[in-house]
N, C-alpha and C. Protein backbone atom coordinates (compact mmCIF):
# COMPACT_ATOMS: atom_id res chain seq x y z
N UNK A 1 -24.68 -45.37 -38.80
CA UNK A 1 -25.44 -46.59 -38.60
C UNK A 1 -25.26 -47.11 -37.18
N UNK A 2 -23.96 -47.05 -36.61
CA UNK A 2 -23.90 -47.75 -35.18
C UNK A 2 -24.32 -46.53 -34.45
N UNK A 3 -25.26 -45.44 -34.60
CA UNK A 3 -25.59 -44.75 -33.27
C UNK A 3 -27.19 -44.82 -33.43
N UNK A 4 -27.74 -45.43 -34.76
CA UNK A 4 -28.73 -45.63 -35.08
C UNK A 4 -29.39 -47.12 -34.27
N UNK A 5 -28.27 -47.75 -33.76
CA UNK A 5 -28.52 -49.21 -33.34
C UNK A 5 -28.03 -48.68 -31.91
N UNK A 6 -27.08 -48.11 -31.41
CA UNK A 6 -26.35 -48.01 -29.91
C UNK A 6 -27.44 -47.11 -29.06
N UNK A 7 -28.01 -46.36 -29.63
CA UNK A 7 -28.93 -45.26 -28.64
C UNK A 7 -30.00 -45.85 -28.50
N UNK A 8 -30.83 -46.77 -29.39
CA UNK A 8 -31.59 -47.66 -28.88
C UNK A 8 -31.46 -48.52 -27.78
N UNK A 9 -30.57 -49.07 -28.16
CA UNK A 9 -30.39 -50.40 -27.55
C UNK A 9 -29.79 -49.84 -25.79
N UNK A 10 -28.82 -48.89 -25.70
CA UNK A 10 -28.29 -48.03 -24.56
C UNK A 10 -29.67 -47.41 -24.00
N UNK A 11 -31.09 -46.65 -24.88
CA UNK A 11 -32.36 -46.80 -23.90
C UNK A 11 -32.62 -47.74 -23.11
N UNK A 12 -32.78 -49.18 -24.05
CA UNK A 12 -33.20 -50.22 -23.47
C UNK A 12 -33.02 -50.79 -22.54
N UNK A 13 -31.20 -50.33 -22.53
CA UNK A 13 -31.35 -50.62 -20.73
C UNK A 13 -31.31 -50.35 -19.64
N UNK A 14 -30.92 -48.62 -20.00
CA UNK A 14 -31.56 -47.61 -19.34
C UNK A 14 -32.68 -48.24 -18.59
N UNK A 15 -34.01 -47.97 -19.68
CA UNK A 15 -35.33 -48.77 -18.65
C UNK A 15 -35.70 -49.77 -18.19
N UNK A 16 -34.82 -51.10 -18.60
CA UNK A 16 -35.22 -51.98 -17.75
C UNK A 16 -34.38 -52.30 -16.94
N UNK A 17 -33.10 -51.24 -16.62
CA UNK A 17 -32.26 -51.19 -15.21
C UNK A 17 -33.59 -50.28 -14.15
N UNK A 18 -34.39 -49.46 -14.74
CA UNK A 18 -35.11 -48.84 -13.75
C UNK A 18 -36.14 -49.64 -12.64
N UNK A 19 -36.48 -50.77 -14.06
CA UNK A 19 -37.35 -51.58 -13.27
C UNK A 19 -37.27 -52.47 -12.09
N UNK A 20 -35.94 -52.60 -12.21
CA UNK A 20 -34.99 -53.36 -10.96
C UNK A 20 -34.54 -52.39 -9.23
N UNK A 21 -34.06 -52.90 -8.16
CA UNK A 21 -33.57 -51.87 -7.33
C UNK A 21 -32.28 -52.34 -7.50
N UNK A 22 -31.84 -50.50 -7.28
CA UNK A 22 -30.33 -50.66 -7.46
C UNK A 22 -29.64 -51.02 -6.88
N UNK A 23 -29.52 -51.90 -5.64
CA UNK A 23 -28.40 -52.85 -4.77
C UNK A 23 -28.81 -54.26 -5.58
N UNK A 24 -29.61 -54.30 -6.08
CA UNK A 24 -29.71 -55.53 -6.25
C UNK A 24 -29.10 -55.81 -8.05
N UNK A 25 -29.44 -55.10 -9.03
CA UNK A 25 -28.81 -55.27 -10.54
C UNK A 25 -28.23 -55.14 -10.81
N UNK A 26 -26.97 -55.30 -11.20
CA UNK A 26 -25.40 -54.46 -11.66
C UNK A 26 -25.21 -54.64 -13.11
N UNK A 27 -25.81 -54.14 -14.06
CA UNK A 27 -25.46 -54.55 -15.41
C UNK A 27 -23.85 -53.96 -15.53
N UNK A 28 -23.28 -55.06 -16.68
CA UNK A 28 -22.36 -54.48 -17.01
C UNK A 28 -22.15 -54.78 -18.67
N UNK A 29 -21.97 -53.84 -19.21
CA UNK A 29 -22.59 -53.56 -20.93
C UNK A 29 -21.16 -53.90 -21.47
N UNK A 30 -20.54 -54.44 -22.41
CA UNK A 30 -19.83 -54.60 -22.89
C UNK A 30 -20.28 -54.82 -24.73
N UNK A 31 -19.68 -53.34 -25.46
CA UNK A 31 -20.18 -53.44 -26.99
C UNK A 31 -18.91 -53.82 -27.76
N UNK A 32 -18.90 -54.54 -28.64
CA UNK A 32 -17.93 -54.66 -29.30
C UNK A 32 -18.27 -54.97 -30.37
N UNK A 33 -17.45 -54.90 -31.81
CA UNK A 33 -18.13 -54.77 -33.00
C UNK A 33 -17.82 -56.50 -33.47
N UNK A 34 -18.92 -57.06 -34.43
CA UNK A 34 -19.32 -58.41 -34.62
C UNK A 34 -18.01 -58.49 -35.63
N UNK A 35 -17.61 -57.32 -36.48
CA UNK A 35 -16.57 -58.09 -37.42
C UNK A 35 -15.12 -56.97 -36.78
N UNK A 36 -13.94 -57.69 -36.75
CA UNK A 36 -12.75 -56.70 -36.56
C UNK A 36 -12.16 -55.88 -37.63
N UNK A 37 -11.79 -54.25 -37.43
CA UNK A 37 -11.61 -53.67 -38.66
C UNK A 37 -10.48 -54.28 -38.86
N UNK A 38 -10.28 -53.58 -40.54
CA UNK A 38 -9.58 -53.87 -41.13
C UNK A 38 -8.12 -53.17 -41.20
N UNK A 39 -6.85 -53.85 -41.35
CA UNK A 39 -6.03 -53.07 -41.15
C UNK A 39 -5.69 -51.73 -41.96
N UNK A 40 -6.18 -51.81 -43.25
CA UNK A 40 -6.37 -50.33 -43.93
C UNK A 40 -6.61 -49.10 -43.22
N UNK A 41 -7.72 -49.54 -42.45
CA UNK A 41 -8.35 -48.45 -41.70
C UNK A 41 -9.66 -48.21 -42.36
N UNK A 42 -9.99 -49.09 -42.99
CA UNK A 42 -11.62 -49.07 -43.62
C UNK A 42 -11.89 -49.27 -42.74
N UNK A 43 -13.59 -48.98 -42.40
CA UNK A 43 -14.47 -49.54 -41.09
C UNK A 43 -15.14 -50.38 -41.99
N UNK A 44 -15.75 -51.65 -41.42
CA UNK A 44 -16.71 -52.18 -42.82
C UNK A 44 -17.88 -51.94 -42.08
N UNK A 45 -19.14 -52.04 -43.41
CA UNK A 45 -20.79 -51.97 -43.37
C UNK A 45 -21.30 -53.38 -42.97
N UNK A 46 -22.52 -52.98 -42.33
CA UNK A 46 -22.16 -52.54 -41.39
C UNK A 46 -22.02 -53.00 -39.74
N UNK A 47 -21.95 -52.71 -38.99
CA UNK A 47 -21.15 -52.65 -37.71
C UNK A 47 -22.65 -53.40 -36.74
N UNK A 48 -22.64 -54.62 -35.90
CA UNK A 48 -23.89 -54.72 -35.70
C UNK A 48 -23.60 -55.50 -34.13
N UNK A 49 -23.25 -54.46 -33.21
CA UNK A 49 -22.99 -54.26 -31.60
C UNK A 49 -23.41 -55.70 -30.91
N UNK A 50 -22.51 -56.38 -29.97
CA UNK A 50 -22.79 -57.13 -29.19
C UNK A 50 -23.24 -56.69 -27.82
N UNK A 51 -23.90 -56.59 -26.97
CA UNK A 51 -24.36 -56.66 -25.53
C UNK A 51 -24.47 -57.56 -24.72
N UNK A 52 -23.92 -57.64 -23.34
CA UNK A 52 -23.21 -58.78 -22.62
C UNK A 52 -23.70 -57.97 -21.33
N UNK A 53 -24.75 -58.58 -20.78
CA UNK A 53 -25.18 -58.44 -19.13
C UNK A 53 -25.27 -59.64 -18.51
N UNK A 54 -24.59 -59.53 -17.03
CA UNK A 54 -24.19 -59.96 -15.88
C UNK A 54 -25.14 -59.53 -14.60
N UNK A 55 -26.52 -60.27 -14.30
CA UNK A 55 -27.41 -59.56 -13.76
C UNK A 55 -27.60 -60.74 -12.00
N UNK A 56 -27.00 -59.87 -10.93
CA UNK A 56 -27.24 -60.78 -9.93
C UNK A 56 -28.61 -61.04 -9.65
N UNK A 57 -29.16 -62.31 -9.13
CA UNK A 57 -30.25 -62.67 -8.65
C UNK A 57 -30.91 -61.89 -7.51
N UNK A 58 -32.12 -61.44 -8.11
CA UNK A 58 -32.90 -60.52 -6.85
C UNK A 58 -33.87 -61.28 -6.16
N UNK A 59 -33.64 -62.64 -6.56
CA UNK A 59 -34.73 -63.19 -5.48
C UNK A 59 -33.24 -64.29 -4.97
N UNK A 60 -33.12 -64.03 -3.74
CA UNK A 60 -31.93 -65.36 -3.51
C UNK A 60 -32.90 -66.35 -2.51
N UNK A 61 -31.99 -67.37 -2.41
CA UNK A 61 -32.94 -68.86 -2.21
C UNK A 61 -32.59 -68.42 -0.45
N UNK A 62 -34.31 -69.04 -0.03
CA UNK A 62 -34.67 -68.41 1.54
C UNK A 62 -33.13 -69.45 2.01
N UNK A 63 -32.83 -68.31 3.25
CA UNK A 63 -31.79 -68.64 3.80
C UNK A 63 -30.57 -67.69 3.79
N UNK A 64 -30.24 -67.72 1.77
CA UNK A 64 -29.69 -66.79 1.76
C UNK A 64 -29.39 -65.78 2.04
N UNK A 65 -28.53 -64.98 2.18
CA UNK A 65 -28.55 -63.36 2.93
C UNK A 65 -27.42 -63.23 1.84
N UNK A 66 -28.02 -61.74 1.02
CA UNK A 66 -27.22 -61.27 0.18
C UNK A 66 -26.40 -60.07 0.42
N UNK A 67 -26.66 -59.89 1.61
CA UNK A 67 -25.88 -58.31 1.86
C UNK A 67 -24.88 -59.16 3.73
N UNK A 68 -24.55 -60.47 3.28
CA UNK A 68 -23.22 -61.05 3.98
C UNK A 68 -22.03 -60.30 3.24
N UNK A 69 -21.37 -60.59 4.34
CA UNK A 69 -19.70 -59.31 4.26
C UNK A 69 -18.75 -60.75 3.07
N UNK A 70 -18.59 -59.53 1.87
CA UNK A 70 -18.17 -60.36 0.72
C UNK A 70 -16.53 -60.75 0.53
N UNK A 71 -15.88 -61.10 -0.43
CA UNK A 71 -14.64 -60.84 -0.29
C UNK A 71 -13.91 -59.53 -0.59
N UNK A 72 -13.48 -59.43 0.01
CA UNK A 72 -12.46 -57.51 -0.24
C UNK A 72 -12.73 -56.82 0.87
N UNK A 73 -14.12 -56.85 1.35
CA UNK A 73 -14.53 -56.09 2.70
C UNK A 73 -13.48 -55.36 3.70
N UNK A 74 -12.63 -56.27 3.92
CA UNK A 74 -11.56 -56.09 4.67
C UNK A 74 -10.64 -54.99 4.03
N UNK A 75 -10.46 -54.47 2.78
CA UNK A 75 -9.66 -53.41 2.24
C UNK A 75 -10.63 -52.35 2.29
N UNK A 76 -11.90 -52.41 2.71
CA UNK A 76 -13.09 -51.40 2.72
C UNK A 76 -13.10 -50.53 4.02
N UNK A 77 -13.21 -49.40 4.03
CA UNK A 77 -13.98 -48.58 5.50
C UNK A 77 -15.07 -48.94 5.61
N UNK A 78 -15.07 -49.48 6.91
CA UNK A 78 -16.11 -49.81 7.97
C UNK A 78 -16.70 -48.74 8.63
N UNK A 79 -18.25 -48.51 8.12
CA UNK A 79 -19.28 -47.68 9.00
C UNK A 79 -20.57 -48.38 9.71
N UNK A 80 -20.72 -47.30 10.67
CA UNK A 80 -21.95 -47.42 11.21
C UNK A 80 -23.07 -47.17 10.86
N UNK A 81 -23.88 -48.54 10.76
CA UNK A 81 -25.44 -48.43 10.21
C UNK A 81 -26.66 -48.03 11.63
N UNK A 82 -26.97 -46.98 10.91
CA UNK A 82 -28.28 -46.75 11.87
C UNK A 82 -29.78 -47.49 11.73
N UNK A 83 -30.19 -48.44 12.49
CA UNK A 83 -31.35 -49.11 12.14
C UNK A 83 -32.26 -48.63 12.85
N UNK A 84 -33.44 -48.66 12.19
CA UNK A 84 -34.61 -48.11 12.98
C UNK A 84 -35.50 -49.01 13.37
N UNK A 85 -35.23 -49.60 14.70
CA UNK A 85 -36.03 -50.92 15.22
C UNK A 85 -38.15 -50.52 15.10
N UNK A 86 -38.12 -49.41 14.99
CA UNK A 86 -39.65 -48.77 14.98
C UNK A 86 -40.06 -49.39 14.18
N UNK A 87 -39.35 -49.38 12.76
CA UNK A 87 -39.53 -49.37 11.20
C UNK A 87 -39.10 -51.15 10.82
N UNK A 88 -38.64 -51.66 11.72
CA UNK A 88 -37.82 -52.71 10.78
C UNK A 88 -38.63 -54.03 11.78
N UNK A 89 -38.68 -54.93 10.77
CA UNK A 89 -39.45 -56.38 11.14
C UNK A 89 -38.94 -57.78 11.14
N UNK A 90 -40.05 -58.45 11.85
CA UNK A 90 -39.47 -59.85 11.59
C UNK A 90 -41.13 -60.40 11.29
N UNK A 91 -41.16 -60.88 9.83
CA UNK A 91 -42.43 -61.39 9.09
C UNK A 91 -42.31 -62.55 8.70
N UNK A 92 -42.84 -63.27 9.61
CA UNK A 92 -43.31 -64.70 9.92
C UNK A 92 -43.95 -65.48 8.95
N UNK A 93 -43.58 -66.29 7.99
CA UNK A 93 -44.65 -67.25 7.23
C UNK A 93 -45.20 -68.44 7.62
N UNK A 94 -46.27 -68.36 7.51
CA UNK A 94 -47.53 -69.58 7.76
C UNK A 94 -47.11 -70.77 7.36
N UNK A 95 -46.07 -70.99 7.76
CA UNK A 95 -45.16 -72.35 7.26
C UNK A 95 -44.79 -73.70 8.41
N UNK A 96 -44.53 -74.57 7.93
CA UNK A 96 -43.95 -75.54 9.21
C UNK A 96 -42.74 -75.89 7.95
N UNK A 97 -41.25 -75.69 8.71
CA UNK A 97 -41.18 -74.91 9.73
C UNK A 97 -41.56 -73.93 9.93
N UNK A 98 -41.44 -72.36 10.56
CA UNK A 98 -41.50 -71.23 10.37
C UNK A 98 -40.44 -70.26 9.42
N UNK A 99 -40.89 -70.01 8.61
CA UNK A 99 -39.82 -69.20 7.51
C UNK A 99 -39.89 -67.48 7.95
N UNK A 100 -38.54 -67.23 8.70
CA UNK A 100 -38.60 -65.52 9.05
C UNK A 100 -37.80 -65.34 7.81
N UNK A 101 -38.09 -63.77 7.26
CA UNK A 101 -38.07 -62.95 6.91
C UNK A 101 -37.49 -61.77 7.56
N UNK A 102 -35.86 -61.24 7.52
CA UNK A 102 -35.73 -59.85 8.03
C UNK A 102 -35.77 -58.73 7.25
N UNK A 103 -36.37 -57.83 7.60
CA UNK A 103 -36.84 -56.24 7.18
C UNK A 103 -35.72 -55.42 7.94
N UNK A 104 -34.85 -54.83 7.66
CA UNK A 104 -34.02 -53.90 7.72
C UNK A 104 -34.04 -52.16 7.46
N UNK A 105 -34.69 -51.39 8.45
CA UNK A 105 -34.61 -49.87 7.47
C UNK A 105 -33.81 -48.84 8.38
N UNK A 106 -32.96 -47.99 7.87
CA UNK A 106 -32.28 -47.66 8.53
C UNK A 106 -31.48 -46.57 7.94
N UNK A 107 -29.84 -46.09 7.91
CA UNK A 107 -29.05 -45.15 7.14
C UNK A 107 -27.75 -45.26 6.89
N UNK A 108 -26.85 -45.39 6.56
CA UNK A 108 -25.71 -45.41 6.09
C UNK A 108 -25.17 -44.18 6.27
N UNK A 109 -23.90 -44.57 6.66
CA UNK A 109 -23.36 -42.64 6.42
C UNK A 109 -23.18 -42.01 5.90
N UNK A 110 -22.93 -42.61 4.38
CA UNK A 110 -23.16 -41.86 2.87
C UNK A 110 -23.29 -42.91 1.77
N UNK A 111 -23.89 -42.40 0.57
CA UNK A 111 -24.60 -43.43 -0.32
C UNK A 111 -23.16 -43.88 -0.77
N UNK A 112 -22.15 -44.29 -0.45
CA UNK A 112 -21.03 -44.75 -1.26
C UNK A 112 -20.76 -46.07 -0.45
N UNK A 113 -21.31 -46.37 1.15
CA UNK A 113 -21.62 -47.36 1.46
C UNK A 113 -22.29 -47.88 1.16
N UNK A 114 -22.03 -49.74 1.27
CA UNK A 114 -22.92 -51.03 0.99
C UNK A 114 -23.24 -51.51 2.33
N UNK A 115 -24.91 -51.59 2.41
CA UNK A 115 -24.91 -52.65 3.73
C UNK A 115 -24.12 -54.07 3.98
N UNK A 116 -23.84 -54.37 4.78
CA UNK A 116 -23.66 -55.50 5.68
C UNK A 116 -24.47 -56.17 6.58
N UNK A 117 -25.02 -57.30 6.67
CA UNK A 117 -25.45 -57.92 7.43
C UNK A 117 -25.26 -59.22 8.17
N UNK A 118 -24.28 -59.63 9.25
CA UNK A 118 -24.06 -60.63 9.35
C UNK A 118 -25.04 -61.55 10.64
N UNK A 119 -25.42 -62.44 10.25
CA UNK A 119 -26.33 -63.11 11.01
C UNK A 119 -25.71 -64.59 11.74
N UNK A 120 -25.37 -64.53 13.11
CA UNK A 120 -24.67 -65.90 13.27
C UNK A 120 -25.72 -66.77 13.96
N UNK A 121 -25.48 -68.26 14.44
CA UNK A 121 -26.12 -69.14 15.12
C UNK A 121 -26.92 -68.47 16.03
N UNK A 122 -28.27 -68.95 16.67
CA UNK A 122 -28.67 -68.79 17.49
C UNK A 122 -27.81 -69.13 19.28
N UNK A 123 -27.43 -68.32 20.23
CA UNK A 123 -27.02 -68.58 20.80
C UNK A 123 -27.68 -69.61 21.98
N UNK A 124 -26.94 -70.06 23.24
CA UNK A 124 -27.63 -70.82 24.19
C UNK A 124 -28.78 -70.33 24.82
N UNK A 125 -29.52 -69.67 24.66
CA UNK A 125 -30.47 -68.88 25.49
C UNK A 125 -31.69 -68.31 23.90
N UNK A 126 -31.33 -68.94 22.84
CA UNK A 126 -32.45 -68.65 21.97
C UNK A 126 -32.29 -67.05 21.43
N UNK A 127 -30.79 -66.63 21.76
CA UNK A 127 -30.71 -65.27 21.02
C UNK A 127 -30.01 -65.37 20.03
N UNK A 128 -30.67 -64.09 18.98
CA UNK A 128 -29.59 -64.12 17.53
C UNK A 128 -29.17 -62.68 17.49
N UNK A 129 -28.04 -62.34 17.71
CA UNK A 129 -27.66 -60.92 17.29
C UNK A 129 -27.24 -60.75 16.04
N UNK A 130 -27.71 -59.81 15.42
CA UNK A 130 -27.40 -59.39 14.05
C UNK A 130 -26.45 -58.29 14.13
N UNK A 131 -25.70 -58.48 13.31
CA UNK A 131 -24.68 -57.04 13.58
C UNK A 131 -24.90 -56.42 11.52
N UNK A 132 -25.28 -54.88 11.86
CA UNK A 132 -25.56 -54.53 10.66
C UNK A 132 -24.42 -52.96 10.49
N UNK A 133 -23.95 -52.88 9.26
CA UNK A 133 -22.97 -52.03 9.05
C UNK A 133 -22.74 -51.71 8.07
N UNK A 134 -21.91 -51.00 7.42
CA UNK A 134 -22.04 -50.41 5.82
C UNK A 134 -20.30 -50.74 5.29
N UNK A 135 -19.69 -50.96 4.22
CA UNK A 135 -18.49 -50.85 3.73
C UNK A 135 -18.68 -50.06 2.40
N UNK A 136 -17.51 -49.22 2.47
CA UNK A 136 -17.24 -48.24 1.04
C UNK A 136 -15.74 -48.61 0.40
N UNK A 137 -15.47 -47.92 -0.21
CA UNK A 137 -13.89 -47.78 -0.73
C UNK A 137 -13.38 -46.71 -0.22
N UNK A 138 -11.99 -47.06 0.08
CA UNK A 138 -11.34 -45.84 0.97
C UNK A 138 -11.35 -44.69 0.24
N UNK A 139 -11.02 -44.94 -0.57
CA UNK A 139 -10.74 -43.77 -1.54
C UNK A 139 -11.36 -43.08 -2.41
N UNK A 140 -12.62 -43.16 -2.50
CA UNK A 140 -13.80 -43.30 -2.90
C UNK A 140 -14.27 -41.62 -2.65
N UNK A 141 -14.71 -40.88 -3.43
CA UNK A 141 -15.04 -39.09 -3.08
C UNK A 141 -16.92 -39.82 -3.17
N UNK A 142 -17.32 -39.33 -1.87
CA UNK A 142 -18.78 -39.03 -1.81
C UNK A 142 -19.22 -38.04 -0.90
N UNK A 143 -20.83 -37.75 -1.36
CA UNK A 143 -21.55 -36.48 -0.72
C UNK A 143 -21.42 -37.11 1.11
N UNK A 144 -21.69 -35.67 1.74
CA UNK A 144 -21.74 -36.51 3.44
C UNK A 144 -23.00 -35.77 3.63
N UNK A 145 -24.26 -36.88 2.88
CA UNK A 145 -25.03 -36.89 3.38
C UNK A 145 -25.61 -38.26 4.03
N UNK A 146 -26.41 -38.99 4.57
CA UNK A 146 -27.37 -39.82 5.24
C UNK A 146 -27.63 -41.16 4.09
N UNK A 147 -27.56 -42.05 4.09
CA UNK A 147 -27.78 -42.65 3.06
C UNK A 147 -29.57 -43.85 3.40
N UNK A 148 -30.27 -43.93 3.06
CA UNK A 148 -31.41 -44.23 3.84
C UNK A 148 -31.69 -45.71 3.28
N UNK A 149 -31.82 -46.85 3.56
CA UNK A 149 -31.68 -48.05 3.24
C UNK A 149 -32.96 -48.81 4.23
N UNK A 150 -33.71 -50.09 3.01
CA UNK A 150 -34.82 -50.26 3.17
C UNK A 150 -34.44 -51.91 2.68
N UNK A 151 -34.05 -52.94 3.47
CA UNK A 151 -33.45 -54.25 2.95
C UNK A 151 -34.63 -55.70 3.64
N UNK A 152 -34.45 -56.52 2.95
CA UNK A 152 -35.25 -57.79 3.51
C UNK A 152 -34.72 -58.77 2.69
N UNK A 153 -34.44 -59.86 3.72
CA UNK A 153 -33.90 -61.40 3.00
C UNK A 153 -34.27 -62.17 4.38
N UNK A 154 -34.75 -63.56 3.13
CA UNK A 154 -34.85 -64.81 4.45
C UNK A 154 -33.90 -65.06 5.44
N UNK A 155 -34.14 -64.96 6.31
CA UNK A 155 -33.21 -65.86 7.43
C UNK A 155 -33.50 -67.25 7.80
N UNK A 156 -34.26 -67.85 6.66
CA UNK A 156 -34.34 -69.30 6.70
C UNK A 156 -35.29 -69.60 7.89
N UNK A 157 -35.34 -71.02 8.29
CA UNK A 157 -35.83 -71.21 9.46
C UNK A 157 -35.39 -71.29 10.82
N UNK A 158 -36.58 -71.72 11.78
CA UNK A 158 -36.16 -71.75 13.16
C UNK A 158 -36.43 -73.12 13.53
N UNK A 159 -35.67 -73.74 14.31
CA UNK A 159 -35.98 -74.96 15.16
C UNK A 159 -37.06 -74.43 16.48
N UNK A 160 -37.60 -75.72 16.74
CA UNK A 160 -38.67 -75.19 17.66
C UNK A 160 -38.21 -74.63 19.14
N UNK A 161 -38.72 -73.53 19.17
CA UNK A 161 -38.28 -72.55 20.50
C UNK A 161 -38.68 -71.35 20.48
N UNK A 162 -38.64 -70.96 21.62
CA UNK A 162 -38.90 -69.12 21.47
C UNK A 162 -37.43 -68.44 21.31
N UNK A 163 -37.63 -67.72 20.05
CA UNK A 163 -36.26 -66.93 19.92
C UNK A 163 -36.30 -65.38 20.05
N UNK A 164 -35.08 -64.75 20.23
CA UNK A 164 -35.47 -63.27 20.51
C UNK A 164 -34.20 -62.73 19.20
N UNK A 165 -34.71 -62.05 18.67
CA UNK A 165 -33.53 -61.24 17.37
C UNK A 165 -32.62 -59.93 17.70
N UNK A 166 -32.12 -59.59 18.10
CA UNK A 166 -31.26 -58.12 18.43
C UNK A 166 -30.66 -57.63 17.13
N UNK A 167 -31.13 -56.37 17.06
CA UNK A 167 -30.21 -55.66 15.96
C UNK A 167 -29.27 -55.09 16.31
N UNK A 168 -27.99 -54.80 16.09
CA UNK A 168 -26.97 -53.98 16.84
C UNK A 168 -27.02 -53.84 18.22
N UNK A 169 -28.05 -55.14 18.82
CA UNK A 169 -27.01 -54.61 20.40
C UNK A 169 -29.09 -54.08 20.82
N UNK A 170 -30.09 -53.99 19.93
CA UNK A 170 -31.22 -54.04 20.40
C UNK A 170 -32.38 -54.59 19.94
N UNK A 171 -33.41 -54.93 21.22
CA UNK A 171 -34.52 -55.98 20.63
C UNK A 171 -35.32 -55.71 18.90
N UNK A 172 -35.04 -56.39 18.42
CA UNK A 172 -36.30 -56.26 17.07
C UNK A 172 -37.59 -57.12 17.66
N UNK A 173 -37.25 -58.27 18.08
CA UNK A 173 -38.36 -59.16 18.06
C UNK A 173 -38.64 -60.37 18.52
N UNK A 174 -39.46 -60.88 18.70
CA UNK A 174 -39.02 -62.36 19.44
C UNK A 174 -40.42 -63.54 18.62
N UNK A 175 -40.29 -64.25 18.25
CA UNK A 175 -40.90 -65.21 17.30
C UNK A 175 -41.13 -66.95 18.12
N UNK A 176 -42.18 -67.84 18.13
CA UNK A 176 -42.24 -68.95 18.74
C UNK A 176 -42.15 -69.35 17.08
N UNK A 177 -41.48 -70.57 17.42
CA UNK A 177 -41.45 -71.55 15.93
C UNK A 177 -41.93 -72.70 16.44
């Protein structure tokens, strides 16, 4: 009876983890049975599974930046993210203020890294450097292949000025607000 109810329900979220992207959903399934056996060692009839998901927010509130360096980072290996300024944007909304949008595409050095993105103040001269980078677990066994990463979150607004954006040290873009 419980594999008659568990393989269902273990589809279910199978597919609607698909429907999500995977930096952004982290289910975490926790089954446990509704009544506790018995000390005999009878199992009782029948058995009717709890499910418990923990699902982070994939839309975070403009401003937010969800791929900021979290807590633990610091026990993590630090890599180098390759961004592809060709490929990657700054998309402007028809707003007062002006609401940017950063587009991020780029590679990781292997899929066992997480991006990083840290975004500080605009400096005296109307520049913002972004510094973008990946953290893994040290200890962590992964393939050494390329890891290819395709990210966008608000960067909130701009006060009025012409600003210029640098990714790692080069131009993305420059925006009037």
């Amino acid at each position: 009876m419980l594999r008659r109810i568990l393989i269902p329900m273990v589809l279910a979220v199978i597919a609607l983890s698909a429907c999500g992207s995977p930096t952004q959903i982290e289910p975490t399934i926790i089954i446990k049975p509704s009544t506790p056996v018995p000390s005999d060692g009878t199992y009782p009839y029948p058995v009717v599974p709890t499910v418990s998901m923990s699902i982070r927010n994939p839309y975070p509130a403009p401003g937010e930046n969800p791929y900021s360096p979290a807590a633990g980072d610091e026990t993590m290996t630090r890599g180098d993210a390759v961004v592809d300024t060709a490929a990657s944007q700054l998309i402007l909304a028809e707003s007062m203020p002006v609401q940017v949008t950063l587009r991020l595409v780029g590679t990781l050095p292997t899929p066992c890294y997480k991006p990083r993105v840290v975004i500080p103040q605009a400096d005296a001269q109307n520049r913002v450097y972004v510094e973008v980078y990946g953290v893994a677990a040290p200890d962590q066994v992964c393939a050494a292949v390329l890891s290819p990463f395709d990210i966008q979150f608000s960067m909130g607004s701009f006060s009025d000025g012409k600003f210029s954006v640098y990714v790692n040290g080069e131009l993305l873009g420059e925006l009037d607000s």
